[in-house]
C-alpha atoms as a PDB file:
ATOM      1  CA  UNK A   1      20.141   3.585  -4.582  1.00  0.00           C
ATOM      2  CA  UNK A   2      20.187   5.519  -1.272  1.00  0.00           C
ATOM      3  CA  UNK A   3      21.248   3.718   2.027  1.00  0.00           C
ATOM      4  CA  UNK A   4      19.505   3.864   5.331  1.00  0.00           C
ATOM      5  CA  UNK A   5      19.933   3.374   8.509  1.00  0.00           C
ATOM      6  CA  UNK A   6      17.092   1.972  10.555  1.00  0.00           C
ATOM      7  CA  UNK A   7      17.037   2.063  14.299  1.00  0.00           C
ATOM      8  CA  UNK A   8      14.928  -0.991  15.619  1.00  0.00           C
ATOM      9  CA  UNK A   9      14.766  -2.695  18.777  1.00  0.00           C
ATOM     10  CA  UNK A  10      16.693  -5.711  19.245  1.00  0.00           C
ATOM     11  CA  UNK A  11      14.084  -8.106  19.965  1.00  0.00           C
ATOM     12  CA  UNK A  12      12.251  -6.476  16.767  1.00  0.00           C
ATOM     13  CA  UNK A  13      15.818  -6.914  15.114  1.00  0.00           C
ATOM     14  CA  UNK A  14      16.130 -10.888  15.815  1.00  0.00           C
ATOM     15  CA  UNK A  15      12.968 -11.783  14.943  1.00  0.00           C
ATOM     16  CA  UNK A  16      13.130  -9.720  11.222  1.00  0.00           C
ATOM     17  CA  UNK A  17      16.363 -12.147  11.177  1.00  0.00           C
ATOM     18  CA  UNK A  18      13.984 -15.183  11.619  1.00  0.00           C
ATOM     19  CA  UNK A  19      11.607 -14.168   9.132  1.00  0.00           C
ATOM     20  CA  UNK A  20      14.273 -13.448   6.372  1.00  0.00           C
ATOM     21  CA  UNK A  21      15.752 -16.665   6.845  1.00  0.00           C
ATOM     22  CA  UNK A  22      12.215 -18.655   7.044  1.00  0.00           C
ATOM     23  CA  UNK A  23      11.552 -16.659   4.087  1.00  0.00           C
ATOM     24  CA  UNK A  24      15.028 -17.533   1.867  1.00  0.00           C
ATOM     25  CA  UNK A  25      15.958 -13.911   1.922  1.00  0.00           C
ATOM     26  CA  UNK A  26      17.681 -10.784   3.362  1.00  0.00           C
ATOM     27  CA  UNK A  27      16.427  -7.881   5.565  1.00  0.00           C
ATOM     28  CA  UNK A  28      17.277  -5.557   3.331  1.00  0.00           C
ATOM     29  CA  UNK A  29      15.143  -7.552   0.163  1.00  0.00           C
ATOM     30  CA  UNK A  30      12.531  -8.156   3.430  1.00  0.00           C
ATOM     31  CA  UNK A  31      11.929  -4.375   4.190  1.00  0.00           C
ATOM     32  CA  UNK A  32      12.095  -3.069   0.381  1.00  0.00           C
ATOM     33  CA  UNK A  33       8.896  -5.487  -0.480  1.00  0.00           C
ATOM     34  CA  UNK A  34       7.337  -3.961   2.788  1.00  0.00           C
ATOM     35  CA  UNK A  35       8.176  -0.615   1.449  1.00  0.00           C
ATOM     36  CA  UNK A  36       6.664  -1.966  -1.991  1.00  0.00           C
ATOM     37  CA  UNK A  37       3.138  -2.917  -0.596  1.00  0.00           C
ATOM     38  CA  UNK A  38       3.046  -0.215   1.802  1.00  0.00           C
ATOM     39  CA  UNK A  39       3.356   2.201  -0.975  1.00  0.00           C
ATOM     40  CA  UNK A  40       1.321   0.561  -3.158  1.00  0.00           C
ATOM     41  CA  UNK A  41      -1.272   1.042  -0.676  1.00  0.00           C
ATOM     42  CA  UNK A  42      -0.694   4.393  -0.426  1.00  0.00           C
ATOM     43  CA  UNK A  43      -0.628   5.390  -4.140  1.00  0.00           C
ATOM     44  CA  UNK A  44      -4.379   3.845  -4.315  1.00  0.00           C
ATOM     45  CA  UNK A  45      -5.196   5.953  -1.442  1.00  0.00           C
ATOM     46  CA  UNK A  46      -4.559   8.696  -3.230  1.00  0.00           C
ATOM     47  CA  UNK A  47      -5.939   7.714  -6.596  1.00  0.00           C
ATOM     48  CA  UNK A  48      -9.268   6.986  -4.721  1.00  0.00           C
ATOM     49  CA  UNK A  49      -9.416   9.941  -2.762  1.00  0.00           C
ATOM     50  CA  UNK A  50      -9.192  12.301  -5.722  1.00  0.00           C
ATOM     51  CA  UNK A  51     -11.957  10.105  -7.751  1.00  0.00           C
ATOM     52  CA  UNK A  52     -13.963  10.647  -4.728  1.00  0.00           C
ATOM     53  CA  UNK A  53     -13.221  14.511  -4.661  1.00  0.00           C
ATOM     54  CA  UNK A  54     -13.731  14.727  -8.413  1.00  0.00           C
ATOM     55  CA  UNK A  55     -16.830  12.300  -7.644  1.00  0.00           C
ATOM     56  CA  UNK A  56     -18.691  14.939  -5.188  1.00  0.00           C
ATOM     57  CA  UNK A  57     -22.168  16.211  -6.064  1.00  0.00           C
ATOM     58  CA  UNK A  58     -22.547  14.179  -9.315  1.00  0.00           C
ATOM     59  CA  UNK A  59     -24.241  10.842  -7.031  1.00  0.00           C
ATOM     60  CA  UNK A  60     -27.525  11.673  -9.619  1.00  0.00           C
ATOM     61  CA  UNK A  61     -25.629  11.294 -12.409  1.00  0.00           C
ATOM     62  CA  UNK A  62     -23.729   7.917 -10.797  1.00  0.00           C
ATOM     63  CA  UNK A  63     -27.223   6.585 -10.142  1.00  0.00           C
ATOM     64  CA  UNK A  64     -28.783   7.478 -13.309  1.00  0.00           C
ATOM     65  CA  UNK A  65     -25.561   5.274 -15.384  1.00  0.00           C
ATOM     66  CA  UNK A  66     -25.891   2.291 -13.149  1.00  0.00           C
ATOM     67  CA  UNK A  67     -29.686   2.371 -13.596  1.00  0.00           C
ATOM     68  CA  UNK A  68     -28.772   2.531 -17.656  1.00  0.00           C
ATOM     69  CA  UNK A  69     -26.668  -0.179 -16.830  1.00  0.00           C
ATOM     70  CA  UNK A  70     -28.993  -2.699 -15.300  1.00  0.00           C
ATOM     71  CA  UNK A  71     -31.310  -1.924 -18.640  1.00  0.00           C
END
């Protein structure tokens, strides 16, 4: 596990205190499920963007299985 040191503002700081506590739970555990999502998020990015690149000029062939597929 690395450490990291995060410069916020305090206003920013205080109310991340709030929200842990509302919450049941620390910053730290606060920030590493917003890390979680946010790189969840980007690993699907990524995943879509290279269907879509392996995707480009077949559309006919796209259109031609969902066709197939309505019967």
């Amino acid at each position: 596990m690395t450490a990291l040191t995060l410069r916020l503002p305090s206003e920013k700081h205080q109310r991340l205190k709030q929200l842990a506590k509302k919450r049941g739970t620390t910053i730290n555990r606060l920030l590493d499920e917003m890390t979680t999502l946010l790189l969840a998020e980007f690993d699907l990015e990524t995943r879509y963007l290279a269907r879509v690149e392996r995707g480009k000029g077949k559309q006919q062939r796209g259109l031609e299985l969902l066709e197939k597929a309505r019967g």
